[in-house]
N, C-alpha and C. Protein backbone atom coordinates (compact mmCIF):
# COMPACT_ATOMS: atom_id res chain seq x y z
N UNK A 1 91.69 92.67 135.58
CA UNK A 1 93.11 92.51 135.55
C UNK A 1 93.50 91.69 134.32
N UNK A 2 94.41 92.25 134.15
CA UNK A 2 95.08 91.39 131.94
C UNK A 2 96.10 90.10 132.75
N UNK A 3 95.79 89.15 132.10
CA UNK A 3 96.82 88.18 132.01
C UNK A 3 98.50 88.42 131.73
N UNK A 4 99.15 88.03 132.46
CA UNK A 4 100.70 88.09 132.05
C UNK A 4 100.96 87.94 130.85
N UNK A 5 102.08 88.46 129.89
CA UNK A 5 102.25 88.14 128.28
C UNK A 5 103.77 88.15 128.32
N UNK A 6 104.33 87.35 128.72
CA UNK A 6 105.39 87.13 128.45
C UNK A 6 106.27 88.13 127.15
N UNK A 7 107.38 88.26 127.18
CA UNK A 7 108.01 89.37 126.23
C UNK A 7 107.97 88.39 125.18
N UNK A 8 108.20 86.82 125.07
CA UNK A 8 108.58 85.90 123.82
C UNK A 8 106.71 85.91 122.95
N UNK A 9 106.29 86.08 124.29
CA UNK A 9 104.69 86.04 123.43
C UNK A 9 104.36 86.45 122.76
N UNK A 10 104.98 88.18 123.26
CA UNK A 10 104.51 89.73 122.73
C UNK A 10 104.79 89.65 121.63
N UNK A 11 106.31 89.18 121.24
CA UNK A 11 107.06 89.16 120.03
C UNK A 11 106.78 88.21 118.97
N UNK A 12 105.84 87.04 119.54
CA UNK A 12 105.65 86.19 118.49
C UNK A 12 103.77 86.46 118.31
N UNK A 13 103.35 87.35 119.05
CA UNK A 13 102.16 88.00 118.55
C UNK A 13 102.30 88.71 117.52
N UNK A 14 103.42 89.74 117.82
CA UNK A 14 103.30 90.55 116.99
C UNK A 14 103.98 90.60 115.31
N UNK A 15 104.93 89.31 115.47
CA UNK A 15 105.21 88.74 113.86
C UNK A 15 103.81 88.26 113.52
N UNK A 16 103.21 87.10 113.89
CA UNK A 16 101.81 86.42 113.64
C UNK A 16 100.92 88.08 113.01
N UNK A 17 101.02 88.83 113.50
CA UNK A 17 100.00 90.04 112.85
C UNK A 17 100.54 90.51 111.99
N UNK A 18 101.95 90.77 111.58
CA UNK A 18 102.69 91.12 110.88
C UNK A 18 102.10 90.59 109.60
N UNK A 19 102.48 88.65 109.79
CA UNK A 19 102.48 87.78 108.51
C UNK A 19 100.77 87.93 107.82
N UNK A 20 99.86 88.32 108.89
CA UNK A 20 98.43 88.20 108.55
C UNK A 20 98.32 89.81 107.10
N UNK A 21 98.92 90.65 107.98
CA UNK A 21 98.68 91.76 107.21
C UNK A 21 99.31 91.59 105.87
N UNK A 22 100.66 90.52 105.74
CA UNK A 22 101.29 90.40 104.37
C UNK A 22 100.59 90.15 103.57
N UNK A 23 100.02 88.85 104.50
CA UNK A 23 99.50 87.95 103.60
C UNK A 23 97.81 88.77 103.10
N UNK A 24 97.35 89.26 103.47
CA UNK A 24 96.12 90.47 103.35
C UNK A 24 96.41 91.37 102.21
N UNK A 25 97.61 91.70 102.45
CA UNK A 25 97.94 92.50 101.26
C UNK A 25 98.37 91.95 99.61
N UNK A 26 98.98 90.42 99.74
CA UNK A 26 99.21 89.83 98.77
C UNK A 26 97.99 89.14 98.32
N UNK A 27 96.93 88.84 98.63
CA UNK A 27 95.75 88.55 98.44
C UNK A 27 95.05 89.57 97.44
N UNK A 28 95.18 91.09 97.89
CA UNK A 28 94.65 91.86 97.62
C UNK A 28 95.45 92.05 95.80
N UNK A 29 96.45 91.89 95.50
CA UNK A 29 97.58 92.04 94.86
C UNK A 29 97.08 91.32 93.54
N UNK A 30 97.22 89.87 94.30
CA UNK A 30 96.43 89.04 93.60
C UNK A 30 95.25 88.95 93.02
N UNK A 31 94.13 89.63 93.59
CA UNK A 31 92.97 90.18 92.84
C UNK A 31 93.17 91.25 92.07
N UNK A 32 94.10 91.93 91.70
CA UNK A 32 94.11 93.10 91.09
C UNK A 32 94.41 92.52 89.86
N UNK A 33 95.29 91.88 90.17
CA UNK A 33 96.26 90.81 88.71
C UNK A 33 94.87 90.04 88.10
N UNK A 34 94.44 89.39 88.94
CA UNK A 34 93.58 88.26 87.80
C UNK A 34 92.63 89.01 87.44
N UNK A 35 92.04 90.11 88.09
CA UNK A 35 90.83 91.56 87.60
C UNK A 35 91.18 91.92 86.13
N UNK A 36 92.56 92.13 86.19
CA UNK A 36 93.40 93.29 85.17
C UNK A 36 92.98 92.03 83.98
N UNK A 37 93.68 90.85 84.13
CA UNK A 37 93.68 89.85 82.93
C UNK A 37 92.74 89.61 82.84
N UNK A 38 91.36 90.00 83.63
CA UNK A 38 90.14 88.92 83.28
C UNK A 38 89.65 90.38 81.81
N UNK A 39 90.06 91.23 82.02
CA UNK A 39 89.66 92.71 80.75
C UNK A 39 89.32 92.15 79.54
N UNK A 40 88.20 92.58 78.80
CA UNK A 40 87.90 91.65 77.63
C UNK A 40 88.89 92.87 76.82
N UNK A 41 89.33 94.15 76.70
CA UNK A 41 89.56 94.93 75.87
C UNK A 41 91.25 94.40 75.46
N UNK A 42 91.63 95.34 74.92
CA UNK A 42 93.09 95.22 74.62
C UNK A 42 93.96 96.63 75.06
N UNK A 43 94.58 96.34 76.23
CA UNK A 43 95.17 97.07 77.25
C UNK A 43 96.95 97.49 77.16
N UNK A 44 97.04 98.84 76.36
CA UNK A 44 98.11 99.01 75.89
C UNK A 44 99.20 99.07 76.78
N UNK A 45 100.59 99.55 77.06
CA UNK A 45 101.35 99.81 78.45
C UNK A 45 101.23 100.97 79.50
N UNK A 46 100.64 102.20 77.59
CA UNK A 46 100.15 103.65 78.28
C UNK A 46 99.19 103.88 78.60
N UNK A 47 98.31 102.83 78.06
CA UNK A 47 97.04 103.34 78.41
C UNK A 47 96.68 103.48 79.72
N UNK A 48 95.54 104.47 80.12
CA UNK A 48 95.05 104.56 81.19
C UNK A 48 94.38 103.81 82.54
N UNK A 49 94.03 102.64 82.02
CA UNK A 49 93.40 101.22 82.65
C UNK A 49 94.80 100.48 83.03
N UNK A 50 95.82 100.87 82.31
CA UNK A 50 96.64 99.77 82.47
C UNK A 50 97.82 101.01 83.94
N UNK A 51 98.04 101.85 83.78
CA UNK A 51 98.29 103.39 84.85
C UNK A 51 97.14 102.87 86.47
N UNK A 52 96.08 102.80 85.83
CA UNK A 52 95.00 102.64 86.96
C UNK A 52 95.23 101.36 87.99
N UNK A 53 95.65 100.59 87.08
CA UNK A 53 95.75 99.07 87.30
C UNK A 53 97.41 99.05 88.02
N UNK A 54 98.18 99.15 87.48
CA UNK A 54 99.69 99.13 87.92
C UNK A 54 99.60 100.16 89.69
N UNK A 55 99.04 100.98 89.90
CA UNK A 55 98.67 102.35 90.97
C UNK A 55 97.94 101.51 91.84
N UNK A 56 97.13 100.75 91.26
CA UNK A 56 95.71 100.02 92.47
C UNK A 56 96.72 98.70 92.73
N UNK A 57 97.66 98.15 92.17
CA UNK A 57 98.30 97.00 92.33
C UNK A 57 99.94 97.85 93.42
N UNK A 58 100.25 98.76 93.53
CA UNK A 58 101.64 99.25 93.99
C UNK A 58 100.80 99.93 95.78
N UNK A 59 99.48 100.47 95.12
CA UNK A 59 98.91 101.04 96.66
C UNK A 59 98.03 99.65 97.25
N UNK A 60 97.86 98.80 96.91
CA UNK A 60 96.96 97.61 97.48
C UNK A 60 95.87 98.00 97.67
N UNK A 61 95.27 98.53 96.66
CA UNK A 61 93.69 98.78 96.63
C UNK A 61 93.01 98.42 95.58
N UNK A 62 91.98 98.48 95.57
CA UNK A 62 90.91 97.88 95.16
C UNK A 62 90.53 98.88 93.87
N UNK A 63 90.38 98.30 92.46
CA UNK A 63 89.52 99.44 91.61
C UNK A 63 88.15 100.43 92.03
N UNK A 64 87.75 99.56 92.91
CA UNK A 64 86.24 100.54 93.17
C UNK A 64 86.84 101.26 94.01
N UNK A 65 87.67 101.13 95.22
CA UNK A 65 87.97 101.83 96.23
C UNK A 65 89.11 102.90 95.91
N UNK A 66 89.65 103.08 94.59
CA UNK A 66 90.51 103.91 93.76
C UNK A 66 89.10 105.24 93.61
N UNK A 67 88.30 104.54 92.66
CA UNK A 67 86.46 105.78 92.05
C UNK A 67 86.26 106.10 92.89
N UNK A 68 85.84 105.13 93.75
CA UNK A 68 84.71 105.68 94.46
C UNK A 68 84.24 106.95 95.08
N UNK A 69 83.88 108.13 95.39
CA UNK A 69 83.62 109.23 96.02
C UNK A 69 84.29 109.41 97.36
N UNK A 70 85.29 108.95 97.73
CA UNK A 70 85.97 109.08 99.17
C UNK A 70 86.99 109.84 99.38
N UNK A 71 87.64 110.49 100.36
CA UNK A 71 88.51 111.58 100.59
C UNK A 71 89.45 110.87 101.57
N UNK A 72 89.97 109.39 101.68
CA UNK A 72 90.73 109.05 102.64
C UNK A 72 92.23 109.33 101.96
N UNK A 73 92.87 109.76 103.13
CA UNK A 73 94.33 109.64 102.54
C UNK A 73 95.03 108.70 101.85
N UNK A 74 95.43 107.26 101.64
CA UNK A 74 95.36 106.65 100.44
C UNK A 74 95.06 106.52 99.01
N UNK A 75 93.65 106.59 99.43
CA UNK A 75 92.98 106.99 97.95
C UNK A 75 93.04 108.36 97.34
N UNK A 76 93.27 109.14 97.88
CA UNK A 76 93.42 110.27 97.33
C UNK A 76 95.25 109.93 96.26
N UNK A 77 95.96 110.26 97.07
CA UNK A 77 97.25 109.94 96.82
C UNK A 77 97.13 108.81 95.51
N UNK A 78 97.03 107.96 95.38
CA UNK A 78 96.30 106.73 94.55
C UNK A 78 95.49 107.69 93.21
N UNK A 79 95.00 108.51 92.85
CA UNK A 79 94.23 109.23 92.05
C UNK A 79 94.69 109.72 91.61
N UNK A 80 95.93 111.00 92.95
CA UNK A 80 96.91 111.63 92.02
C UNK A 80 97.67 111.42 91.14
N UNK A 81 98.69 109.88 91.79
CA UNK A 81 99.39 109.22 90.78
C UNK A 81 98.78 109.16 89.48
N UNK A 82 97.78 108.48 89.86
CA UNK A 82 96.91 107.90 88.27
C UNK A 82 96.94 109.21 87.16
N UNK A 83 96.45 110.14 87.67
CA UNK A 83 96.25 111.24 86.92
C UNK A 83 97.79 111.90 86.48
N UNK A 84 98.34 112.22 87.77
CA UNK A 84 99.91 112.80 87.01
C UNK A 84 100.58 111.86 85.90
N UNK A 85 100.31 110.33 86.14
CA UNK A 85 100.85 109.80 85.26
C UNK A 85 100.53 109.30 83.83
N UNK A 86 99.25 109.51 83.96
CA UNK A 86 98.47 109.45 82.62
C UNK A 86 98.28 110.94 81.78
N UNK A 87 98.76 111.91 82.85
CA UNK A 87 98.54 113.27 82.17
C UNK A 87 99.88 113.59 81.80
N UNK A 88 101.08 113.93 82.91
CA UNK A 88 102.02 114.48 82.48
C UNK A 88 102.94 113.62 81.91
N UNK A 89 103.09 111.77 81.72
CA UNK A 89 104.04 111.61 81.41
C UNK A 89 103.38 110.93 79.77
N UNK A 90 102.04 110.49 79.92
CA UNK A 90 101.59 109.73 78.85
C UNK A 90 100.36 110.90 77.66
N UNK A 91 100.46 111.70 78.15
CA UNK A 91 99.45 113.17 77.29
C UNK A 91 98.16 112.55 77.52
N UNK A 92 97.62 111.94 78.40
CA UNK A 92 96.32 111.71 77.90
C UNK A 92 95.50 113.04 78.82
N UNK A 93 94.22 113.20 77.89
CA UNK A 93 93.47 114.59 78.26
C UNK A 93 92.90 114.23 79.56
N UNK A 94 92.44 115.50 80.14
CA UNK A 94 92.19 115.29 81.71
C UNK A 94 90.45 114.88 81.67
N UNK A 95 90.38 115.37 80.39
CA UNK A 95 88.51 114.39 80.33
C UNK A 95 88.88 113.09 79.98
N UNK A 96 89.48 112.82 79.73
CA UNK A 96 89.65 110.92 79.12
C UNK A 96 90.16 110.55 80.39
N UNK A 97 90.57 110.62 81.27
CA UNK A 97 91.52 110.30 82.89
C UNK A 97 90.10 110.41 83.72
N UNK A 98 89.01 112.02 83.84
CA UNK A 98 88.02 112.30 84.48
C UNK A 98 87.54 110.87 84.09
N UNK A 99 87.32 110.91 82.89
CA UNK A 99 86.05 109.14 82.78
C UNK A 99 86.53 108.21 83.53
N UNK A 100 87.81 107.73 83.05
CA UNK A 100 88.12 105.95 83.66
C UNK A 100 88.04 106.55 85.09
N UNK A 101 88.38 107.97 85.79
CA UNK A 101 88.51 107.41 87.70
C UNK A 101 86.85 108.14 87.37
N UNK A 102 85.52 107.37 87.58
CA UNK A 102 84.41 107.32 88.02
C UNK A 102 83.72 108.51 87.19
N UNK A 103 83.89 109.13 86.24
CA UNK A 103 83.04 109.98 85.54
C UNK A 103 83.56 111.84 86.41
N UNK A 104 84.94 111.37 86.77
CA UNK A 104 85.10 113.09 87.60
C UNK A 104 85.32 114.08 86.51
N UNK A 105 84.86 114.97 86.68
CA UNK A 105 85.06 116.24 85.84
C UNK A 105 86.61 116.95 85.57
N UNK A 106 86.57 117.77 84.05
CA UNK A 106 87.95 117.57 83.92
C UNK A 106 88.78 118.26 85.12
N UNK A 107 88.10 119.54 85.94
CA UNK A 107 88.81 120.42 86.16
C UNK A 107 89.63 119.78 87.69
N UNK A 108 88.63 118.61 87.86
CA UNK A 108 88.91 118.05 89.46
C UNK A 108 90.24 117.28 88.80
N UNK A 109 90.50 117.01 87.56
CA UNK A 109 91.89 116.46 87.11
C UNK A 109 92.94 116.81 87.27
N UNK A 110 92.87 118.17 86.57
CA UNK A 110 93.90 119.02 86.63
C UNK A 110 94.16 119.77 87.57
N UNK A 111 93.42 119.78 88.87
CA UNK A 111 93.65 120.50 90.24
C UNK A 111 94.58 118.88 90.89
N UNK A 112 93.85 117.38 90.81
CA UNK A 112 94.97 116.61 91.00
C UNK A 112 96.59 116.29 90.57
N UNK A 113 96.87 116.65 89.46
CA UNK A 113 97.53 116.97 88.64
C UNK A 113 98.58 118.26 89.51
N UNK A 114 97.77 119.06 89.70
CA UNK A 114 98.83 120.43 90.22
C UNK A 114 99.09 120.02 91.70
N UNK A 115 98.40 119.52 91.99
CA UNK A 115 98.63 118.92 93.36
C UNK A 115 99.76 118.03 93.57
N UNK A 116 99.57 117.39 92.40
CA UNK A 116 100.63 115.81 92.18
C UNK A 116 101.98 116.62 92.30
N UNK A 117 102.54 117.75 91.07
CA UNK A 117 103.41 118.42 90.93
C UNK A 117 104.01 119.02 92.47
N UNK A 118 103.03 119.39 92.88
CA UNK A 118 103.66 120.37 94.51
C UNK A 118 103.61 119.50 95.23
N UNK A 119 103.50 118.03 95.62
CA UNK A 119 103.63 116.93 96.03
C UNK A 119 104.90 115.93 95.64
N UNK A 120 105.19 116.30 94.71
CA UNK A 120 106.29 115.83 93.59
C UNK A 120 107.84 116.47 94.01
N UNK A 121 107.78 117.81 94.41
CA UNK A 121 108.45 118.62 94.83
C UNK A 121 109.16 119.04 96.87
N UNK A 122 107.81 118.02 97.04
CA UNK A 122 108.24 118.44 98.51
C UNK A 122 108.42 116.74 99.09
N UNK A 123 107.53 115.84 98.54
CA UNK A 123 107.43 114.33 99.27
C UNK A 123 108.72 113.47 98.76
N UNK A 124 109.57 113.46 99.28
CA UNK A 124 111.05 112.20 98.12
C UNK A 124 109.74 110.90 98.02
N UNK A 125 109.27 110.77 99.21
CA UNK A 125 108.48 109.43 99.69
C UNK A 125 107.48 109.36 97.89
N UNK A 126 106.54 110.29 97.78
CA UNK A 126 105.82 109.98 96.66
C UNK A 126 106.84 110.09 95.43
N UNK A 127 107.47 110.62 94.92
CA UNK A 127 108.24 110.99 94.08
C UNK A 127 108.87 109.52 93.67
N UNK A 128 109.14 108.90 95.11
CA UNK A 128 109.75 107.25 94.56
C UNK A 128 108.25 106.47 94.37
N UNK A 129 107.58 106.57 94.53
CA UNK A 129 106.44 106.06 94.13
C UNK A 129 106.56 106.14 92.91
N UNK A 130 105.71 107.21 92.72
CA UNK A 130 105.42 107.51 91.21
C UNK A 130 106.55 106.42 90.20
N UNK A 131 107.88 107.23 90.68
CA UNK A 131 109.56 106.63 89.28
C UNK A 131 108.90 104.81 89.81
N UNK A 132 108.67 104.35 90.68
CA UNK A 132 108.58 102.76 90.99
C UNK A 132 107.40 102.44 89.71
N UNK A 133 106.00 102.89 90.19
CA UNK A 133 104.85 102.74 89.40
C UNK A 133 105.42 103.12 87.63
N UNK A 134 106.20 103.94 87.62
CA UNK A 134 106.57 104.00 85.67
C UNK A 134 106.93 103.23 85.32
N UNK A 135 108.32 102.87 86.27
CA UNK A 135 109.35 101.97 85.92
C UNK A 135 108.91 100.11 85.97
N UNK A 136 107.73 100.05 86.56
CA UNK A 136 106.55 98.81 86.32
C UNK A 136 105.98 98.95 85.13
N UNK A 137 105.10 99.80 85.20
CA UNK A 137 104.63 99.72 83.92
C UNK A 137 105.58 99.70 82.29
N UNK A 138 106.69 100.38 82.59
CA UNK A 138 107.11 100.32 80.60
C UNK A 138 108.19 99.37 80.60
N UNK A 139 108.74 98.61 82.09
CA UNK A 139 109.80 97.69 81.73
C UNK A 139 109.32 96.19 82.07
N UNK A 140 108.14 96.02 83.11
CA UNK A 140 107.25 94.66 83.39
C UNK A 140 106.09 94.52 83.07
N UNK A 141 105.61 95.45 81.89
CA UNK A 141 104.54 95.40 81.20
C UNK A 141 104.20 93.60 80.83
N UNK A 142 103.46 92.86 81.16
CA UNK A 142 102.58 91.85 80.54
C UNK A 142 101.43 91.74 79.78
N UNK A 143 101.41 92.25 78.28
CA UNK A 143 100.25 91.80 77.81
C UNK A 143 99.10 91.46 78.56
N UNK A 144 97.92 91.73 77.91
CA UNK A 144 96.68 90.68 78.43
C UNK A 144 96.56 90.11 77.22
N UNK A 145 96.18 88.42 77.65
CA UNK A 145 96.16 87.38 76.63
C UNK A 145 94.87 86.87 76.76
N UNK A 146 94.19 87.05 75.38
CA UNK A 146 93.08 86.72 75.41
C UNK A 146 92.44 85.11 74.72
């Protein structure tokens, strides 16, 4: 038999899990940021690392968990961006995009890519993604300072 839970309990359980998950996620946020600045290279606004980086910082994930070989819904979505936005808005080739996400081949690019487009067309939900993730990158662009 479960213990009684009062309705004031329920409700202040369920902010308390709320604030844990914020705070989980701003943690995560935060490692992306000091990752991005710790870069010995020099990281332009278009470039691709910096697309990768702005995408892994807007979806709260992790760079490895962006590569890595996995098919979860997040990460997938997370790839597409990367790719539609490094392909269709910044020209970069779908073998230079294949390298930085984990060495994928070009053609798995440009099938993300066409995907992104017919995703682009039917989701408003991703579509404000994507305009959010541009509109970060070319107007709150921060240097990395070395």
């Amino acid at each position: 038999m479960q213990p009684h839970v009062s309705q004031q309990m329920q409700s202040e359980i369920n902010r308390l899990r709320r604030v844990v998950v914020h705070q989980e996620r701003e943690i995560t946020r935060l490692k992306n940021i000091i990752n991005y600045r710790a870069l010995d290279h020099n990281v332009t606004p278009m470039s691709i690392e910096c697309v990768i980086h702005h995408v892994c910082t807007f979806y709260n994930m992790s760079l490895q968990a962006l590569v890595e070989k996995n098919r979860e819904g997040d990460r997938i979505v997370a790839r597409m961006a990367v790719a539609w936005i490094s392909n269709r808005r910044y020209k970069h080739t779908f073998r230079a995009i294949g390298i930085k996400l984990s060495h994928r081949d070009h053609s798995t690019i440009m099938n993300a890519c066409d995907k992104a487009d017919e995703y682009l067309s039917t989701n408003k939900a991703f579509k404000r993604h994507i305009d959010m993730i541009i509109n970060t990158i070319e107007h709150e662009f921060v240097p990395v300072s070395n």
